[in-house]
C-alpha atoms as a PDB file:
ATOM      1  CA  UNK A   1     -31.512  45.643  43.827  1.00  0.00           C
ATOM      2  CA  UNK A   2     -30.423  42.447  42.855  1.00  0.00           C
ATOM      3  CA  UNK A   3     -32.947  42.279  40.050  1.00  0.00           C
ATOM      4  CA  UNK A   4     -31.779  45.390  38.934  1.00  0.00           C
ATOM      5  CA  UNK A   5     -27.979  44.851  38.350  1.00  0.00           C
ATOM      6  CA  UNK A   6     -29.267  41.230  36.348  1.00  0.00           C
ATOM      7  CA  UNK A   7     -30.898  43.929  34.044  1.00  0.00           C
ATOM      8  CA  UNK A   8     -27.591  45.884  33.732  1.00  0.00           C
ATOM      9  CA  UNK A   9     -25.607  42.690  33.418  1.00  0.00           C
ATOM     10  CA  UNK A  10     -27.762  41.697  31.126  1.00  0.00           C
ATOM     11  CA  UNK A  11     -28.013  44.782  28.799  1.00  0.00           C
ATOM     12  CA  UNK A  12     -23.579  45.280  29.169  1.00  0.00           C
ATOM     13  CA  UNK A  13     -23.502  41.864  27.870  1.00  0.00           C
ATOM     14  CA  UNK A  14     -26.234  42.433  24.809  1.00  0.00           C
ATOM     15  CA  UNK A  15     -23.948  45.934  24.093  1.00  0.00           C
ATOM     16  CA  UNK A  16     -20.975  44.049  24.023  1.00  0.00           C
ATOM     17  CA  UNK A  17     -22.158  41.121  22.136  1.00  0.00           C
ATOM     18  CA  UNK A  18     -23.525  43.519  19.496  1.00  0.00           C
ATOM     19  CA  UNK A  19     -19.888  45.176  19.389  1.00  0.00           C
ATOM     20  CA  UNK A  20     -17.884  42.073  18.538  1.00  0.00           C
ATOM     21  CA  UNK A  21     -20.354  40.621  15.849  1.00  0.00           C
ATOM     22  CA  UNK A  22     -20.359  44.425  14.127  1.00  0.00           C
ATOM     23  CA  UNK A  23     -16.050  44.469  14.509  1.00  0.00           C
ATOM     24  CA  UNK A  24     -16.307  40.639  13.345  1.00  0.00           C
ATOM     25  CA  UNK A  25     -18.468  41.274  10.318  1.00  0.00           C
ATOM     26  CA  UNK A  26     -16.579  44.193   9.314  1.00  0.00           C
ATOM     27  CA  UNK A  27     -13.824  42.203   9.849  1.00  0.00           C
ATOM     28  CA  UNK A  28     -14.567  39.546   7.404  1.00  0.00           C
ATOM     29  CA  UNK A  29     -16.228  42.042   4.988  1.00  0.00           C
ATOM     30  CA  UNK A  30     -18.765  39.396   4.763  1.00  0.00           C
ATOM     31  CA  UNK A  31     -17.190  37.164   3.110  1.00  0.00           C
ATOM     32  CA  UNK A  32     -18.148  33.672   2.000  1.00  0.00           C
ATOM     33  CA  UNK A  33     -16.784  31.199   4.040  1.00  0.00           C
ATOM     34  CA  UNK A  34     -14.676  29.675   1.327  1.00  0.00           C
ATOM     35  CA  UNK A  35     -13.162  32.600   0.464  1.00  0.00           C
ATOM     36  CA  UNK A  36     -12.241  33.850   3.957  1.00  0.00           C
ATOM     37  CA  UNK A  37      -8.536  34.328   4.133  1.00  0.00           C
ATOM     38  CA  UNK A  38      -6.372  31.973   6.270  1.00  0.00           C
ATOM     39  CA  UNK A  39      -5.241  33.834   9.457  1.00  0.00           C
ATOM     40  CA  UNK A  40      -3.098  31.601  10.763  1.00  0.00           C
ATOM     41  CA  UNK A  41       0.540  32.461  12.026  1.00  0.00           C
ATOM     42  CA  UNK A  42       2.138  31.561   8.619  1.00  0.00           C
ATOM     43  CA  UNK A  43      -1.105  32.988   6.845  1.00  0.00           C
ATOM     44  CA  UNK A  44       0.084  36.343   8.695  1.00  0.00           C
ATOM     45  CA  UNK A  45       3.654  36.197   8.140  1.00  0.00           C
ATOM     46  CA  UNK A  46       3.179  36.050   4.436  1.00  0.00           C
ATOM     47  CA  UNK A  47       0.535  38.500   4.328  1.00  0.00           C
ATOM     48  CA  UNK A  48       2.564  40.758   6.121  1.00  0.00           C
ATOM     49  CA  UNK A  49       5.037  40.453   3.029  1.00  0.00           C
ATOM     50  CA  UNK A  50       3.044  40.921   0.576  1.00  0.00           C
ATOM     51  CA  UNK A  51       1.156  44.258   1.867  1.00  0.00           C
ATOM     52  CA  UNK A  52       4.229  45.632   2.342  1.00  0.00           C
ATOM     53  CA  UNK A  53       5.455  45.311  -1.560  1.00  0.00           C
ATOM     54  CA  UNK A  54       2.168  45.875  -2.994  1.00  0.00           C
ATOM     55  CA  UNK A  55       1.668  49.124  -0.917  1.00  0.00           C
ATOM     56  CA  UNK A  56       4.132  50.463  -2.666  1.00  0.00           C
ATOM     57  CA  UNK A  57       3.380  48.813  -6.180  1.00  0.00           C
ATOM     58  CA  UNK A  58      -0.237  49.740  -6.001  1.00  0.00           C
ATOM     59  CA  UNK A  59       0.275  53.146  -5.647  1.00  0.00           C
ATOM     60  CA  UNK A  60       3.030  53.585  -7.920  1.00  0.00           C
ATOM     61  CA  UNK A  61       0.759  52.230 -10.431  1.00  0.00           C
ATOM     62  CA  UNK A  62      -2.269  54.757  -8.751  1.00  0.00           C
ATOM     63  CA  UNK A  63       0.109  57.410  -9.710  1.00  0.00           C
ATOM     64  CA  UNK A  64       0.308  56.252 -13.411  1.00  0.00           C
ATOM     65  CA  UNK A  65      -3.398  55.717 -13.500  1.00  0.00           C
ATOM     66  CA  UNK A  66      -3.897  59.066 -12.609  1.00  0.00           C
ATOM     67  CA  UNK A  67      -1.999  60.282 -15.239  1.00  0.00           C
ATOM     68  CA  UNK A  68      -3.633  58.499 -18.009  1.00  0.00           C
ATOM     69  CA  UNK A  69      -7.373  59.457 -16.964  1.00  0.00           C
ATOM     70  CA  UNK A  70      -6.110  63.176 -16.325  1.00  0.00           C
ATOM     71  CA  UNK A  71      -4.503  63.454 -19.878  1.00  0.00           C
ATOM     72  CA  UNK A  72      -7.265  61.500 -21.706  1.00  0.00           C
ATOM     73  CA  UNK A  73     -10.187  60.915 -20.154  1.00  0.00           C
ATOM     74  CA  UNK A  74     -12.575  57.857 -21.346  1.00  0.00           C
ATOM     75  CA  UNK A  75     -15.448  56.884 -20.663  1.00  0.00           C
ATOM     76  CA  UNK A  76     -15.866  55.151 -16.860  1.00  0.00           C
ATOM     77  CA  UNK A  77     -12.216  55.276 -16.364  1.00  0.00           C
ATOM     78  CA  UNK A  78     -12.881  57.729 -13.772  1.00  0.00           C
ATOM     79  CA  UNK A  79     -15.141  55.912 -12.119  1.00  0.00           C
ATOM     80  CA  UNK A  80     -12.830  52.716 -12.162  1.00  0.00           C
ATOM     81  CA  UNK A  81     -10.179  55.305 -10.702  1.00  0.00           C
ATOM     82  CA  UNK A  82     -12.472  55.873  -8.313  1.00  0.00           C
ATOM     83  CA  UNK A  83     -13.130  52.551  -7.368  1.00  0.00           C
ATOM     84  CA  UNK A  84      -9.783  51.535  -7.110  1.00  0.00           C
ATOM     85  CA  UNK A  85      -9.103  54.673  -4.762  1.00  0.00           C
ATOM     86  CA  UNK A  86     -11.341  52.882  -2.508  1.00  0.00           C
ATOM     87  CA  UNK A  87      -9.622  49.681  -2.561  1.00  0.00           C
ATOM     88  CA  UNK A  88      -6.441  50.870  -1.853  1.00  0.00           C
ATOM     89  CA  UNK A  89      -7.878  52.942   1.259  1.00  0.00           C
ATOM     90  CA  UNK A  90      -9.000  49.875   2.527  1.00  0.00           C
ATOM     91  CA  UNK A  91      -5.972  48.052   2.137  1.00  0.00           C
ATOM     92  CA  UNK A  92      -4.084  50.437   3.744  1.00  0.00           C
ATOM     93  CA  UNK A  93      -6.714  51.148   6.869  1.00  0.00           C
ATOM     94  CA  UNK A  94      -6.632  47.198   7.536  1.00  0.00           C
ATOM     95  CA  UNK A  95      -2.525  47.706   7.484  1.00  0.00           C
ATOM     96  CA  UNK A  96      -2.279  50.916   9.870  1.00  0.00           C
ATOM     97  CA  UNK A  97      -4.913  48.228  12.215  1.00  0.00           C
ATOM     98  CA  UNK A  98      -1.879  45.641  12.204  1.00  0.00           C
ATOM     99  CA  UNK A  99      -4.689  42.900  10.381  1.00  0.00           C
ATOM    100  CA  UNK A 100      -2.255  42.303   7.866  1.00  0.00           C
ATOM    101  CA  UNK A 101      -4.248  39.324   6.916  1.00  0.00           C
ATOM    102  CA  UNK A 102      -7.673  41.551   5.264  1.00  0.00           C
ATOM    103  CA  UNK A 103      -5.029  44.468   4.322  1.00  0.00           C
ATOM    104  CA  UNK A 104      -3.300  41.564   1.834  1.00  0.00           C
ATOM    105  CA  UNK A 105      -6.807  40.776   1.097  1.00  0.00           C
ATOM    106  CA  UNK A 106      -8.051  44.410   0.100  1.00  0.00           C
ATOM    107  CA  UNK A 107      -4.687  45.114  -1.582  1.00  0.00           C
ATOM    108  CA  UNK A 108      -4.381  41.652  -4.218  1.00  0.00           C
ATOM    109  CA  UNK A 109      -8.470  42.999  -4.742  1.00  0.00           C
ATOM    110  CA  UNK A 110      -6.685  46.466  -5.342  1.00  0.00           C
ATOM    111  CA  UNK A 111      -4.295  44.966  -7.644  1.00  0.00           C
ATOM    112  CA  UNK A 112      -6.653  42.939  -9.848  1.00  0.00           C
ATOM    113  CA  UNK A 113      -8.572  46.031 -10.367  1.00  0.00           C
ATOM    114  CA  UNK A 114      -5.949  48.056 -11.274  1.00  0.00           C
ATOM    115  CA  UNK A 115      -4.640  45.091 -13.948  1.00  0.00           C
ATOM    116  CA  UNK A 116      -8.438  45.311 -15.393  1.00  0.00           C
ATOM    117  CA  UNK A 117      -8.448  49.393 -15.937  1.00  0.00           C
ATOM    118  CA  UNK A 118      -4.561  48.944 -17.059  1.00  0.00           C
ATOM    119  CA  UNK A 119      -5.257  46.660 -19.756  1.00  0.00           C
ATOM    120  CA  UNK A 120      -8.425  48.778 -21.170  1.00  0.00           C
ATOM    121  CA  UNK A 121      -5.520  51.801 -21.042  1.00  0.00           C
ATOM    122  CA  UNK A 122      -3.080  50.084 -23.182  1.00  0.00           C
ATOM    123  CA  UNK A 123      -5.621  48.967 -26.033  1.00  0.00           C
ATOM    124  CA  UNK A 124      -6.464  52.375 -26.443  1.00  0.00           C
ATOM    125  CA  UNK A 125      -2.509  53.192 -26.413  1.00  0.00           C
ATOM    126  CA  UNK A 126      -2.241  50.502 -29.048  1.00  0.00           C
ATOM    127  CA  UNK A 127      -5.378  52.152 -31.378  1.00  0.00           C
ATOM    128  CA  UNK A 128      -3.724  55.728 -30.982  1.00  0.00           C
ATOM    129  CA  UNK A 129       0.059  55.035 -30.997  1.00  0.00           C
ATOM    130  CA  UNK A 130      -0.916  52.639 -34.103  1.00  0.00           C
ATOM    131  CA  UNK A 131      -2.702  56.164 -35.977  1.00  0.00           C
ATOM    132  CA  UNK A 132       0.586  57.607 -35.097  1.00  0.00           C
ATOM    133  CA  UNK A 133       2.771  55.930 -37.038  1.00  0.00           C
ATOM    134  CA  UNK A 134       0.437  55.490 -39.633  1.00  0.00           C
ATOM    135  CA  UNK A 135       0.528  58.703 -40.248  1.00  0.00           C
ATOM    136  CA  UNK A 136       4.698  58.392 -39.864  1.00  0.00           C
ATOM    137  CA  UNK A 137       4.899  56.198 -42.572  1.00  0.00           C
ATOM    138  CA  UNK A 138       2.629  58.029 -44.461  1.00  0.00           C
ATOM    139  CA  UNK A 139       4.820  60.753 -44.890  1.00  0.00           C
ATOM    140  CA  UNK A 140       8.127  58.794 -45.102  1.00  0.00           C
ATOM    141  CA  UNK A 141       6.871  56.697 -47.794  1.00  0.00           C
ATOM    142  CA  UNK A 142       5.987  60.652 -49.588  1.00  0.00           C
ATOM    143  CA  UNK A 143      10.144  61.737 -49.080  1.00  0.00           C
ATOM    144  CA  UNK A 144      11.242  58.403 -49.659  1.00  0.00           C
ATOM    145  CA  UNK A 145       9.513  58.551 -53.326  1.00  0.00           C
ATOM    146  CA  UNK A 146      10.183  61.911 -53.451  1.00  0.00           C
ATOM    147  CA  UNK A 147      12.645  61.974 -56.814  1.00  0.00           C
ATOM    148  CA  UNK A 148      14.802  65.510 -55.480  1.00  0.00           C
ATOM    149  CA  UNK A 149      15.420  63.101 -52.228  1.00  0.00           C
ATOM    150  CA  UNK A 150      18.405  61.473 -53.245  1.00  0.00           C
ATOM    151  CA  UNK A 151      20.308  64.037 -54.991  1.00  0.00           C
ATOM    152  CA  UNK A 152      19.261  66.681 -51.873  1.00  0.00           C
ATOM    153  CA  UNK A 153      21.810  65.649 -48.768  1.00  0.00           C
ATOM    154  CA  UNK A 154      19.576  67.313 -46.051  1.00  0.00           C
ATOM    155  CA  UNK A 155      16.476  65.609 -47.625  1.00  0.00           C
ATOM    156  CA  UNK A 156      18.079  61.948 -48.043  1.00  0.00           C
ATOM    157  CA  UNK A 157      19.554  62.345 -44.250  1.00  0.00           C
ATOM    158  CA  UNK A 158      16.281  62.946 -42.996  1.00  0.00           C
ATOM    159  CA  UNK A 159      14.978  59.741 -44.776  1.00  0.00           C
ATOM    160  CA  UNK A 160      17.295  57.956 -43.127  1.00  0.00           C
ATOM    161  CA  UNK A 161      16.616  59.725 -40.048  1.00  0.00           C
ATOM    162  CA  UNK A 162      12.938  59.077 -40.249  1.00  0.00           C
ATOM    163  CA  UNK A 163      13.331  55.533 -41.212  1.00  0.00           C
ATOM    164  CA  UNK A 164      15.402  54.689 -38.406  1.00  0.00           C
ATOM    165  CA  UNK A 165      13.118  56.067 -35.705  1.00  0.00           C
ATOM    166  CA  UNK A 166      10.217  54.242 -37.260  1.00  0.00           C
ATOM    167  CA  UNK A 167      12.155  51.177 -36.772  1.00  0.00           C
ATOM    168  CA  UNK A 168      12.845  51.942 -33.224  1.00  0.00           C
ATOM    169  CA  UNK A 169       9.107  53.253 -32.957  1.00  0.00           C
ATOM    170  CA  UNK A 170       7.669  50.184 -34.469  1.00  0.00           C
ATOM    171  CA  UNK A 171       9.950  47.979 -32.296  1.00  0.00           C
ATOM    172  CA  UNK A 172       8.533  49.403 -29.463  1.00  0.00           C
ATOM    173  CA  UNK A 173       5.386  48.546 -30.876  1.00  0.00           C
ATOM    174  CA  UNK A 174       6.206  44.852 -30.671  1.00  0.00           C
ATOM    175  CA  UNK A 175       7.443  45.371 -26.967  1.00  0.00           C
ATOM    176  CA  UNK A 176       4.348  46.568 -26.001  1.00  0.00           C
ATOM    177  CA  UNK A 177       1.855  43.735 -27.547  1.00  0.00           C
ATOM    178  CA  UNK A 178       4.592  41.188 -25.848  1.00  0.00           C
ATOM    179  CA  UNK A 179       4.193  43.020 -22.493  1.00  0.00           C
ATOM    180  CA  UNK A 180       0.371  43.316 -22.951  1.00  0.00           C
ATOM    181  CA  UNK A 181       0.348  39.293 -24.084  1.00  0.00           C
ATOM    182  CA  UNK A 182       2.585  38.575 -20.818  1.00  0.00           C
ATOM    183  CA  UNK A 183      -0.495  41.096 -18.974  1.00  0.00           C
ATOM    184  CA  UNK A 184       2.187  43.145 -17.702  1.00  0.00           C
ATOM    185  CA  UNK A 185      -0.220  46.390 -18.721  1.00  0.00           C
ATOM    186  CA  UNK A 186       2.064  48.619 -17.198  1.00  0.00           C
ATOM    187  CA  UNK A 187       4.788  47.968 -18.766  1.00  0.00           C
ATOM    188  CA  UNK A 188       3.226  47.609 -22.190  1.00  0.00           C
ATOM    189  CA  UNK A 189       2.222  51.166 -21.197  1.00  0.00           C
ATOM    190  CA  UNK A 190       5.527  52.455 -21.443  1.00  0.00           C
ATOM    191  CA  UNK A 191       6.440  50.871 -24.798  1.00  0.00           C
ATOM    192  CA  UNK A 192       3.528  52.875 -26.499  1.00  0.00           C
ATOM    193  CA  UNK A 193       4.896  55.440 -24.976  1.00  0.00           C
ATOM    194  CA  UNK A 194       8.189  55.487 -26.148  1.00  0.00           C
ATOM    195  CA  UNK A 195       6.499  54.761 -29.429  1.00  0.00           C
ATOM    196  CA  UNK A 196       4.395  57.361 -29.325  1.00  0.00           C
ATOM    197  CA  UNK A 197       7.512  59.396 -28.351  1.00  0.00           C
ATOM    198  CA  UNK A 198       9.355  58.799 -32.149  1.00  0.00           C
ATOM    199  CA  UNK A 199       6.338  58.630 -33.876  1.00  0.00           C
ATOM    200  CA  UNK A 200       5.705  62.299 -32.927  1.00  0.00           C
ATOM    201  CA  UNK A 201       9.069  63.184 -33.344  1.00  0.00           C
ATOM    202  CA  UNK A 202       9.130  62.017 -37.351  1.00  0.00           C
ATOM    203  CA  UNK A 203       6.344  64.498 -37.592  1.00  0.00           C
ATOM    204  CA  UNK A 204       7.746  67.495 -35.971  1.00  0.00           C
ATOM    205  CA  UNK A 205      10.962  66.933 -38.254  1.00  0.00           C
ATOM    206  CA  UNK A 206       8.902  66.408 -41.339  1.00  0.00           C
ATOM    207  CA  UNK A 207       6.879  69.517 -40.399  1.00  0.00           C
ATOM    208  CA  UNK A 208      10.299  71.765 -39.786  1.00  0.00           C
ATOM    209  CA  UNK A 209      11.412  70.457 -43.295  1.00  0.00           C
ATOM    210  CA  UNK A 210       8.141  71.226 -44.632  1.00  0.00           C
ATOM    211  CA  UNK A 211       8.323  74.491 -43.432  1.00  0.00           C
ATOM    212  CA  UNK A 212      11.756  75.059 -44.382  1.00  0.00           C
ATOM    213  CA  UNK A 213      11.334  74.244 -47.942  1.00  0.00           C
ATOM    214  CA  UNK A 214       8.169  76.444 -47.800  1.00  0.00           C
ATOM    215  CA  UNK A 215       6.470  72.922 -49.348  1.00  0.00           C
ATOM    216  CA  UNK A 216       2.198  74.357 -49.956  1.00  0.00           C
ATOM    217  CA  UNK A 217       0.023  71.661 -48.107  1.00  0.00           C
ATOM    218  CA  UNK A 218       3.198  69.830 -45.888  1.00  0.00           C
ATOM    219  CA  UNK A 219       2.606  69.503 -42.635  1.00  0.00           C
ATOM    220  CA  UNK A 220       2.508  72.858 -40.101  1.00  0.00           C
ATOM    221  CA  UNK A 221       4.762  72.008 -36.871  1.00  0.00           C
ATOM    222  CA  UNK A 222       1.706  74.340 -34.682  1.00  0.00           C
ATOM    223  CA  UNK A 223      -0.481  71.874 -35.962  1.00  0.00           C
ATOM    224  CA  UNK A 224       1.585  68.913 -35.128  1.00  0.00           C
ATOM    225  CA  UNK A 225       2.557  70.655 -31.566  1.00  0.00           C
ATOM    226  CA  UNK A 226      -1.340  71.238 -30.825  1.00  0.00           C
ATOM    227  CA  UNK A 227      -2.723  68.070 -31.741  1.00  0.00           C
ATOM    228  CA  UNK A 228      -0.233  65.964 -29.875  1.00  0.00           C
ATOM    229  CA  UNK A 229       0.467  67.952 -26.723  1.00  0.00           C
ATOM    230  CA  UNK A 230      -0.921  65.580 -24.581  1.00  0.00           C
ATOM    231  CA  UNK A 231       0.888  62.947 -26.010  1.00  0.00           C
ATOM    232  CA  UNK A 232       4.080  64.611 -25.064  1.00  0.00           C
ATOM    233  CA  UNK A 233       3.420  65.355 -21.933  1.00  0.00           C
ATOM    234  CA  UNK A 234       1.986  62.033 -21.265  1.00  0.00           C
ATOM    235  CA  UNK A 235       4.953  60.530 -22.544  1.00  0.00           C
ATOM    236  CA  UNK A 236       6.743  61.879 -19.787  1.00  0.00           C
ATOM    237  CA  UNK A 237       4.556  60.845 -17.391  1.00  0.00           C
ATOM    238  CA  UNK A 238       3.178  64.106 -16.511  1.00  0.00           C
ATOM    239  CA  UNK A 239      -0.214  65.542 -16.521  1.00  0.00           C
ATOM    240  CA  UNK A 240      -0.705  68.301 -19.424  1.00  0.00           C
ATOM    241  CA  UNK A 241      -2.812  70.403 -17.237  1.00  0.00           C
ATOM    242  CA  UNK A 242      -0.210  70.807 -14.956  1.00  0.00           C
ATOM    243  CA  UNK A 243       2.684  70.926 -16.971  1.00  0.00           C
ATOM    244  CA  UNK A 244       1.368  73.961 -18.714  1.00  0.00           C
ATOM    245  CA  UNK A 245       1.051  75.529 -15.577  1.00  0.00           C
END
């Protein structure tokens, strides 16, 4: 009988062994020991800290993300998205566990990841917004030589018009690349989009005018409407899809 409970004993202990190397390794998401996070007391009052802001920064920035990728989908973005999704899950599984010490771990992972599919975003920003007001002063460059500009009032106040939002565009422009150079992707993000935001409007004003003046070959506002539509909504941070809805 004796022998027999040494067996159990034996076999409870084995079980239980088993159970705290499994919690322990996914504890540590084996991890090299160099890189394994401090968990002191102080370790855990500062990683406490910093979960709790980048909870909320991640997935305001999740949110953006899933904007982008819904309105213009490139190639592997989604599967970045995805990736990041995962991250985040983690971060916040470790929190709701109180470890507050692999949550901050997970999460600065989270946020690193996010910087890397942020800064792939805003150089394709910079390629389209750039086409954008190409195209802007393109056509202001056309009125602005335009001889029946400056003796026509409503055509000379939409040069001026035109000119001043492709300042303001442009200057946006600069934002951005100093926000990108700084890596705050996010925010350079926004500066396209404000661009972007001008840009399109010089071309819907040109296209009115156009119209207007019943100008053969000017620019159709449907066209300019269809081909920028995601743009707009975009620029409002809202997913086209949706909005149409």
């Amino acid at each position: 009988m004796n022998y027999f409970k040494k067996i159990v004993l034996t076999l409870v202990s084995l079980i239980l062994l088993f159970n705290i190397s499994a919690i322990s390794q996914d504890k540590n998401e084996n991890l090299d020991p160099a890189e394994k996070p401090d968990d002191s007391y102080l370790a855990k009052f500062h990683a406490q800290d910093v979960s709790d802001k980048l909870i909320k920064k991640n997935l305001e920035q999740i949110y953006l993300l899933n904007v982008v990728i819904a309105n213009f989908d490139q190639g592997g973005w989604k599967s970045e998205y995805d990736k990041i999704n995962e991250e985040y899950k983690k971060g916040i599984e470790y929190y709701y566990k109180r470890d507050v010490i692999m949550s901050r771990h997970w999460l600065e992972k989270n946020k690193e990841t996010i910087a890397e599919l942020m800064k792939k975003m805003a150089d394709q920003y910079n390629k389209d917004t750039q086409a954008i007001l190409d195209e802007c002063h393109k056509q202001v460059i056309t009125i602005h030589m335009d001889q029946t500009t400056r003796s026509d009032p409503n055509r000379f106040r939409e040069l001026m018009d035109s000119q001043m939002k492709l300042r303001i565009a442009y200057g946006q422009m600069d934002d951005a690349i100093n926000e990108y150079t700084d890596k705050n992707y996010e925010m350079s993000i926004y500066h396209y989009r404000v661009a972007k935001a001008y840009g399109i409007r010089i071309l819907e004003m040109v296209a009115i005018s156009d119209e207007d003046s019943g100008k053969s070959g000017g620019l159709k506002l449907k066209d300019i409407k269809e081909k920028y539509k995601k743009d707009k909504a975009d620029n409002r941070n809202r997913i086209y899809e949706e909005a149409k809805k």
